[in-house]
PDB file of N, CA and C in Angstrom:
ATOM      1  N   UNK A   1     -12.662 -25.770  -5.601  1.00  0.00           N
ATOM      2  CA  UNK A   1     -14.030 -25.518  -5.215  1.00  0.00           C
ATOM      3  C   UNK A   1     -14.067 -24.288  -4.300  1.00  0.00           C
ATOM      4  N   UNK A   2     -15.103 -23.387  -4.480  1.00  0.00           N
ATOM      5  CA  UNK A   2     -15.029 -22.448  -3.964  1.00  0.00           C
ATOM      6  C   UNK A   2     -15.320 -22.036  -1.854  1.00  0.00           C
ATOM      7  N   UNK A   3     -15.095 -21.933  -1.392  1.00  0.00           N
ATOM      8  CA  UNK A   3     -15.277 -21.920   0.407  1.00  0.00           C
ATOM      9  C   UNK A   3     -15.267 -20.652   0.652  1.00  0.00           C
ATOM     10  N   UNK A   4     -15.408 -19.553  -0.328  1.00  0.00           N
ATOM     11  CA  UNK A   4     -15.404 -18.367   0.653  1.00  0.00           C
ATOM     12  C   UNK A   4     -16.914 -17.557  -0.283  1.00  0.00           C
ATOM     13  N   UNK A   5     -17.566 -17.340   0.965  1.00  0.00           N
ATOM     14  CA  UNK A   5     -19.214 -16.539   0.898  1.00  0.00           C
ATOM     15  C   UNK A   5     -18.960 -15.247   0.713  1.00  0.00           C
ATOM     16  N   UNK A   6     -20.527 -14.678   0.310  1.00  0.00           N
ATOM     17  CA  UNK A   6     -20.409 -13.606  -0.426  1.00  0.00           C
ATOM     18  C   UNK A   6     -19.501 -12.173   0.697  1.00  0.00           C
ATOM     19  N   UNK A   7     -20.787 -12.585   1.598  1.00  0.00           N
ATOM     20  CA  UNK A   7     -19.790 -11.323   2.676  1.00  0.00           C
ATOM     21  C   UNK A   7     -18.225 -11.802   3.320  1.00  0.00           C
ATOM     22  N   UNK A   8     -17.860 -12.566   3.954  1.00  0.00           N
ATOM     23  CA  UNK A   8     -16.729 -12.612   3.560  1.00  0.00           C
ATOM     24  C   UNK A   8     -15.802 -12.125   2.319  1.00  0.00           C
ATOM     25  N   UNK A   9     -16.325 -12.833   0.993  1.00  0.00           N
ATOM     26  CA  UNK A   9     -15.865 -12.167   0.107  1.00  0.00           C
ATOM     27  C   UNK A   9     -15.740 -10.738  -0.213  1.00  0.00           C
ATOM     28  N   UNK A  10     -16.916 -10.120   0.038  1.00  0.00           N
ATOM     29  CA  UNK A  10     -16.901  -8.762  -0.043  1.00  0.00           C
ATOM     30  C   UNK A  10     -15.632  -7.666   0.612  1.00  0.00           C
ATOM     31  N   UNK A  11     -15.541  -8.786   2.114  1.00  0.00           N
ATOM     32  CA  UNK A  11     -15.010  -8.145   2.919  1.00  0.00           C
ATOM     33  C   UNK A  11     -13.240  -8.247   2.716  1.00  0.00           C
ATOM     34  N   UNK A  12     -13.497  -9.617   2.096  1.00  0.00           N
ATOM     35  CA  UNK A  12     -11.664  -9.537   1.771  1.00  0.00           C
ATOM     36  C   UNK A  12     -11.058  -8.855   0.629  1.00  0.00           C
ATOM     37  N   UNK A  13     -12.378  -8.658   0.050  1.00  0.00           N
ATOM     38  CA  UNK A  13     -11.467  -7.757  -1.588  1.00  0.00           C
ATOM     39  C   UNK A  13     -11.235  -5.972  -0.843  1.00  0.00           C
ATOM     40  N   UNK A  14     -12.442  -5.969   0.193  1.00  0.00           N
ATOM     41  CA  UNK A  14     -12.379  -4.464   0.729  1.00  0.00           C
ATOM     42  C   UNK A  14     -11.255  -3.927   1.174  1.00  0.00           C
ATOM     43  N   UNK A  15     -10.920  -5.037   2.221  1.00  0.00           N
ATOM     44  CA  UNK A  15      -9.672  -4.752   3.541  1.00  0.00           C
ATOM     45  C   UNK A  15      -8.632  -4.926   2.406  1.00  0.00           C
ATOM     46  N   UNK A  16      -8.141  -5.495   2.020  1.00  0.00           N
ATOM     47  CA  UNK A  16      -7.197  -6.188   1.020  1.00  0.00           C
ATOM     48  C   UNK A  16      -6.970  -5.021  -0.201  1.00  0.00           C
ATOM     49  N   UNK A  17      -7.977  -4.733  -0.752  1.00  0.00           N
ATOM     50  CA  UNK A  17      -8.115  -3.587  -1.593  1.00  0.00           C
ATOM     51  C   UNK A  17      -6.878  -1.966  -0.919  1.00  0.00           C
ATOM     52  N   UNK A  18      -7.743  -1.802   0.167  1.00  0.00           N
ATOM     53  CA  UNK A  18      -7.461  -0.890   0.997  1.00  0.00           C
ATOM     54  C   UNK A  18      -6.087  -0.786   1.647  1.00  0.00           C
ATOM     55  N   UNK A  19      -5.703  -1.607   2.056  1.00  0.00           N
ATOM     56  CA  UNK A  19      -4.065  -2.481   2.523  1.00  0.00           C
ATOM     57  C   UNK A  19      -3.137  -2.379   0.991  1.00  0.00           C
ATOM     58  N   UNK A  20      -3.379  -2.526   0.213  1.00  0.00           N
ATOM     59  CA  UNK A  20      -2.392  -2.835  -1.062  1.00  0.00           C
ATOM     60  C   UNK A  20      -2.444  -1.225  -1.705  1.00  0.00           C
ATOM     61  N   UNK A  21      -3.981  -0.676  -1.372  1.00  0.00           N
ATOM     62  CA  UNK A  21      -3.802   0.887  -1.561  1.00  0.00           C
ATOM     63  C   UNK A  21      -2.925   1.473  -0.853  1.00  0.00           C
ATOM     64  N   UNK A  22      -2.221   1.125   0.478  1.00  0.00           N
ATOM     65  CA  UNK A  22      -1.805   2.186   1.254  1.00  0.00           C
ATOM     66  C   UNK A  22      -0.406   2.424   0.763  1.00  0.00           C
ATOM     67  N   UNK A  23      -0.333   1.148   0.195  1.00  0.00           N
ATOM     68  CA  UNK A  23       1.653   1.090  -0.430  1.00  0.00           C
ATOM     69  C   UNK A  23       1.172   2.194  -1.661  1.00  0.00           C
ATOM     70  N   UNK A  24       0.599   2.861  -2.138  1.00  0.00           N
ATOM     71  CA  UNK A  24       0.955   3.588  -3.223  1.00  0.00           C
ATOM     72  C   UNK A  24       0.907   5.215  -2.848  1.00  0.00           C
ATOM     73  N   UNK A  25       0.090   5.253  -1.671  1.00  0.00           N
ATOM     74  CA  UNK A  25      -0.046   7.120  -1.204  1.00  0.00           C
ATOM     75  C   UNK A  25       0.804   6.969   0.278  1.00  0.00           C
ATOM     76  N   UNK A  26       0.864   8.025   0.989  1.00  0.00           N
ATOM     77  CA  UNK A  26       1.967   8.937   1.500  1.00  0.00           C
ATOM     78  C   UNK A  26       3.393   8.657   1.306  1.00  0.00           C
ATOM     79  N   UNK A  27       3.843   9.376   2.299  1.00  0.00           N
ATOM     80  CA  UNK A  27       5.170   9.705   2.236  1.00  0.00           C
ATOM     81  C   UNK A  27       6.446   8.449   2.271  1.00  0.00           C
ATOM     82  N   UNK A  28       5.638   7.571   3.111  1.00  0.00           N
ATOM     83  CA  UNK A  28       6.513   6.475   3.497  1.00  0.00           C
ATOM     84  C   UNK A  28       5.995   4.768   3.153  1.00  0.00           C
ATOM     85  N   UNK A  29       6.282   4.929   1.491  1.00  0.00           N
ATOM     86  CA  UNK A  29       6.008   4.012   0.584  1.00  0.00           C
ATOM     87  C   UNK A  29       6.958   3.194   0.682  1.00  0.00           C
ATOM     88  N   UNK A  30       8.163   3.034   0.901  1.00  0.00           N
ATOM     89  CA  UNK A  30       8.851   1.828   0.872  1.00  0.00           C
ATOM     90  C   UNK A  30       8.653   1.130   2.885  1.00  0.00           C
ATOM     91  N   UNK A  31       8.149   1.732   3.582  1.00  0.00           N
ATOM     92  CA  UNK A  31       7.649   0.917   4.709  1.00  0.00           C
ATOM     93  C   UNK A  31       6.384   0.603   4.419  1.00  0.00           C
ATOM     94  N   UNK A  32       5.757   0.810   4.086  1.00  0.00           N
ATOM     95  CA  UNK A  32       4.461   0.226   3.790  1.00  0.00           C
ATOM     96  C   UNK A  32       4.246  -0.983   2.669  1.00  0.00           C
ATOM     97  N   UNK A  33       5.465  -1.213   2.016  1.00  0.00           N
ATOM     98  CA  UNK A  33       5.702  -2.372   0.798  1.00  0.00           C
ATOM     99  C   UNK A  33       5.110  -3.255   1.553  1.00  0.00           C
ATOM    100  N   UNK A  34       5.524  -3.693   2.575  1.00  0.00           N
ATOM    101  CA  UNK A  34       5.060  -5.520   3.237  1.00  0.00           C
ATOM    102  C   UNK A  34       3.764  -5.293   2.998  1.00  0.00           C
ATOM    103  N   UNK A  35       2.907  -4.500   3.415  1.00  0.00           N
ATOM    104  CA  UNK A  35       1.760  -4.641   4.110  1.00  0.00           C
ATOM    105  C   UNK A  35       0.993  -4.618   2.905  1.00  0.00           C
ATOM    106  N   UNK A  36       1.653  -4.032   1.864  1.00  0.00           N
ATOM    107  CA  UNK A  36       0.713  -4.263   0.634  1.00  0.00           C
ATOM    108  C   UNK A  36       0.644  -5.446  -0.271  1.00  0.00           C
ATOM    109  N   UNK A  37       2.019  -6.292  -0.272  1.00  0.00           N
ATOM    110  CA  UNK A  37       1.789  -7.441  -0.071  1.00  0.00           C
ATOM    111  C   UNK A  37       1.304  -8.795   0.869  1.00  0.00           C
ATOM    112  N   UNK A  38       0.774  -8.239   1.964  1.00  0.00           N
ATOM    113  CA  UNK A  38      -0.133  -8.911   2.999  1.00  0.00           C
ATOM    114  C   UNK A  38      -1.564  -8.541   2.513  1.00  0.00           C
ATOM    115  N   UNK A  39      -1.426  -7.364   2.294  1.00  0.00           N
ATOM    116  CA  UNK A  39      -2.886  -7.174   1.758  1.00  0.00           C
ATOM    117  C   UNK A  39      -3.533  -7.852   0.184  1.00  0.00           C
ATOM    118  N   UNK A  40      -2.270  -7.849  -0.160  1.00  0.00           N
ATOM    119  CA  UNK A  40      -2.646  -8.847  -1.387  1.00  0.00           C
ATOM    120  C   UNK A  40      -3.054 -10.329  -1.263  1.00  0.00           C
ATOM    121  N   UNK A  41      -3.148 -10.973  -0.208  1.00  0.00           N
ATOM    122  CA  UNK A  41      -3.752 -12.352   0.103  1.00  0.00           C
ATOM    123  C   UNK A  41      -5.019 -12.292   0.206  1.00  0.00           C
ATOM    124  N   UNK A  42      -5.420 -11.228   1.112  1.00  0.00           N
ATOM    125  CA  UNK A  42      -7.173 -11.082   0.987  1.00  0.00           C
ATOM    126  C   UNK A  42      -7.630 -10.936  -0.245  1.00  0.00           C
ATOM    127  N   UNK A  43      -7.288  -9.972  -0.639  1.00  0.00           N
ATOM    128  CA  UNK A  43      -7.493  -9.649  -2.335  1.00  0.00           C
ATOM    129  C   UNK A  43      -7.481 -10.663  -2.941  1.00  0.00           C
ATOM    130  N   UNK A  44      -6.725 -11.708  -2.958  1.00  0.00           N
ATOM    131  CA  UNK A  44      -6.614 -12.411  -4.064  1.00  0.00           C
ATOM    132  C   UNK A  44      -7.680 -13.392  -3.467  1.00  0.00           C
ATOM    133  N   UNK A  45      -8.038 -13.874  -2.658  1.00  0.00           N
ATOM    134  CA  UNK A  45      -8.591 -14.926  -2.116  1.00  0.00           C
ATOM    135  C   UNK A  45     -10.251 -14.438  -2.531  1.00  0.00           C
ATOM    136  N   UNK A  46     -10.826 -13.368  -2.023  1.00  0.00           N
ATOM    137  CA  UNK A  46     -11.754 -12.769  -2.100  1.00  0.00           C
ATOM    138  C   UNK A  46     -12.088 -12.818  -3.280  1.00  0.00           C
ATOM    139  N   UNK A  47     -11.305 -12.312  -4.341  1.00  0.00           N
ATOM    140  CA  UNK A  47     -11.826 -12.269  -5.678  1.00  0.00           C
ATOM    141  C   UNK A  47     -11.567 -13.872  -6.714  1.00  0.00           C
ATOM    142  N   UNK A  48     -11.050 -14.744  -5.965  1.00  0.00           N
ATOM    143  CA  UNK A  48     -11.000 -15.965  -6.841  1.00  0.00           C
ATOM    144  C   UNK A  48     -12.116 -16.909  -5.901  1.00  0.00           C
ATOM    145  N   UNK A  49     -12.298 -16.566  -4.536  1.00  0.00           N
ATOM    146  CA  UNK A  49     -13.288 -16.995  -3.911  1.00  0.00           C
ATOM    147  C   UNK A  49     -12.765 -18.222  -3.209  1.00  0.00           C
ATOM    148  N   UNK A  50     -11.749 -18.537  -3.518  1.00  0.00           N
ATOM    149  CA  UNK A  50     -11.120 -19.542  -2.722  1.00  0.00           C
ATOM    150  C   UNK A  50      -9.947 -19.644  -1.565  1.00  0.00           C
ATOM    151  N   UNK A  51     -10.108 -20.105  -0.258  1.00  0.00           N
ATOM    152  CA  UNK A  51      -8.838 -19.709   0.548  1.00  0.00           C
ATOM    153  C   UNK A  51      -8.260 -20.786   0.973  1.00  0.00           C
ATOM    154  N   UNK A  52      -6.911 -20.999   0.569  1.00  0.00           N
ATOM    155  CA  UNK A  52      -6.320 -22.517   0.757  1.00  0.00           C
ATOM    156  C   UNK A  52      -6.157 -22.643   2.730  1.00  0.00           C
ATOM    157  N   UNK A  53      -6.039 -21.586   3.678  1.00  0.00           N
ATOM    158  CA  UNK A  53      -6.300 -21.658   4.729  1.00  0.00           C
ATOM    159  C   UNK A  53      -8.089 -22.266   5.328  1.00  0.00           C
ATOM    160  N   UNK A  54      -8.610 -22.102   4.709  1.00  0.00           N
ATOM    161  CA  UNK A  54     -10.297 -22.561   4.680  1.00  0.00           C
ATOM    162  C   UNK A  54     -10.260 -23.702   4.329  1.00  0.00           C
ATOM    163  N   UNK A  55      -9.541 -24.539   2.992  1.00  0.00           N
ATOM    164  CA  UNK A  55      -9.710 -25.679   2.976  1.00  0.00           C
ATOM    165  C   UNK A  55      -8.050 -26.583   4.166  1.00  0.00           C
ATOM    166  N   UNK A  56      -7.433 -26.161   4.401  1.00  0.00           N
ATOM    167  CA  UNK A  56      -6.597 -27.102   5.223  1.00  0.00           C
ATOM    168  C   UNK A  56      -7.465 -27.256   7.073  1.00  0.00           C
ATOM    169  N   UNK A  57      -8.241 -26.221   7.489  1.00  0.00           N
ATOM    170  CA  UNK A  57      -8.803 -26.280   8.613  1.00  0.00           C
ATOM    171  C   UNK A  57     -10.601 -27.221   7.995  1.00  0.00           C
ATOM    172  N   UNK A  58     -11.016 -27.105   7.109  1.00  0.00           N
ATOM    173  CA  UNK A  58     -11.959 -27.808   6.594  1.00  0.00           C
ATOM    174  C   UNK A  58     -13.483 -26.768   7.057  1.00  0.00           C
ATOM    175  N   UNK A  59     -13.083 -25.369   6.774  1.00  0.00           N
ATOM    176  CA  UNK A  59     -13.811 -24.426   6.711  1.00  0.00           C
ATOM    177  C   UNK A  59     -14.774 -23.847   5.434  1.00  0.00           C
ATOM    178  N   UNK A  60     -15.662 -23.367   5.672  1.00  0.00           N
ATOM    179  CA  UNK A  60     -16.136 -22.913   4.499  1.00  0.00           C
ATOM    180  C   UNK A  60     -17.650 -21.546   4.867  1.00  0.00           C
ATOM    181  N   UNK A  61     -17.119 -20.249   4.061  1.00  0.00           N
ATOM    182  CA  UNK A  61     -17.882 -19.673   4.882  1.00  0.00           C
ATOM    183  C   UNK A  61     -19.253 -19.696   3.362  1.00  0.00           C
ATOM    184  N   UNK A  62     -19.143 -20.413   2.338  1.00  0.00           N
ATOM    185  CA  UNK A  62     -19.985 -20.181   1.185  1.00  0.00           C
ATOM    186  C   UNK A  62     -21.374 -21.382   1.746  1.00  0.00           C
ATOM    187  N   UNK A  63     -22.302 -20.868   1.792  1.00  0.00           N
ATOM    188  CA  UNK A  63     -23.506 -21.433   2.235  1.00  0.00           C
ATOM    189  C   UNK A  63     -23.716 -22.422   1.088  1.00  0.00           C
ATOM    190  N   UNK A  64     -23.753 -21.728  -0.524  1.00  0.00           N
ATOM    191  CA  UNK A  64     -24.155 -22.820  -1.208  1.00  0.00           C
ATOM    192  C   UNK A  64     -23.581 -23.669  -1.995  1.00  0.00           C
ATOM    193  N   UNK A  65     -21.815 -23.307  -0.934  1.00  0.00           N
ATOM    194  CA  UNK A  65     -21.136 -24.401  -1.990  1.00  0.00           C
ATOM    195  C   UNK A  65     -20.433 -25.718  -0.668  1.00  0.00           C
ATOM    196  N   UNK A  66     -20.826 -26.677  -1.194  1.00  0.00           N
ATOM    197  CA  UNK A  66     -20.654 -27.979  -0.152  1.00  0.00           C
ATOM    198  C   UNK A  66     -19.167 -28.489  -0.562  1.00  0.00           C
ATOM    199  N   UNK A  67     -18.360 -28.493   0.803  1.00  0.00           N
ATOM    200  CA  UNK A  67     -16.906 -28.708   0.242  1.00  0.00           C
ATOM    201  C   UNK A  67     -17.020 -30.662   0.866  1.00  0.00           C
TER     202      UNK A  67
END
């Protein structure tokens, strides 16, 4: 069931987007590997709409979905 709202959502595909971008431009691409896999959690969460951290605290930032 879904727990994550639109702005939230918006906001995790953004940051997340942006973070997983950084591993592919400048100079120092193999230090930046982690972070583009950190950034891949927002991303993924954002765009499936669900965050297994949201449901273990019993959070939910989606207004019209009742967990």
């Amino acid at each position: 069931m879904a727990n994550v709202g639109g702005i939230d959502r918006a906001l995790r595909i953004v940051v997340g987007g942006a973070v997983v971008a950084l591993t592919f431009v400048g100079p120092y691409t193999d230090v930046l590997f982690p972070w583009g896999l950190i950034g891949a959690v927002p991303l993924v969460t954002g765009l499936i709409g669900w965050c297994p951290a949201y449901s273990l605290f019993g959070l939910s930032t989606c207004k019209s979905c009742k967990t």
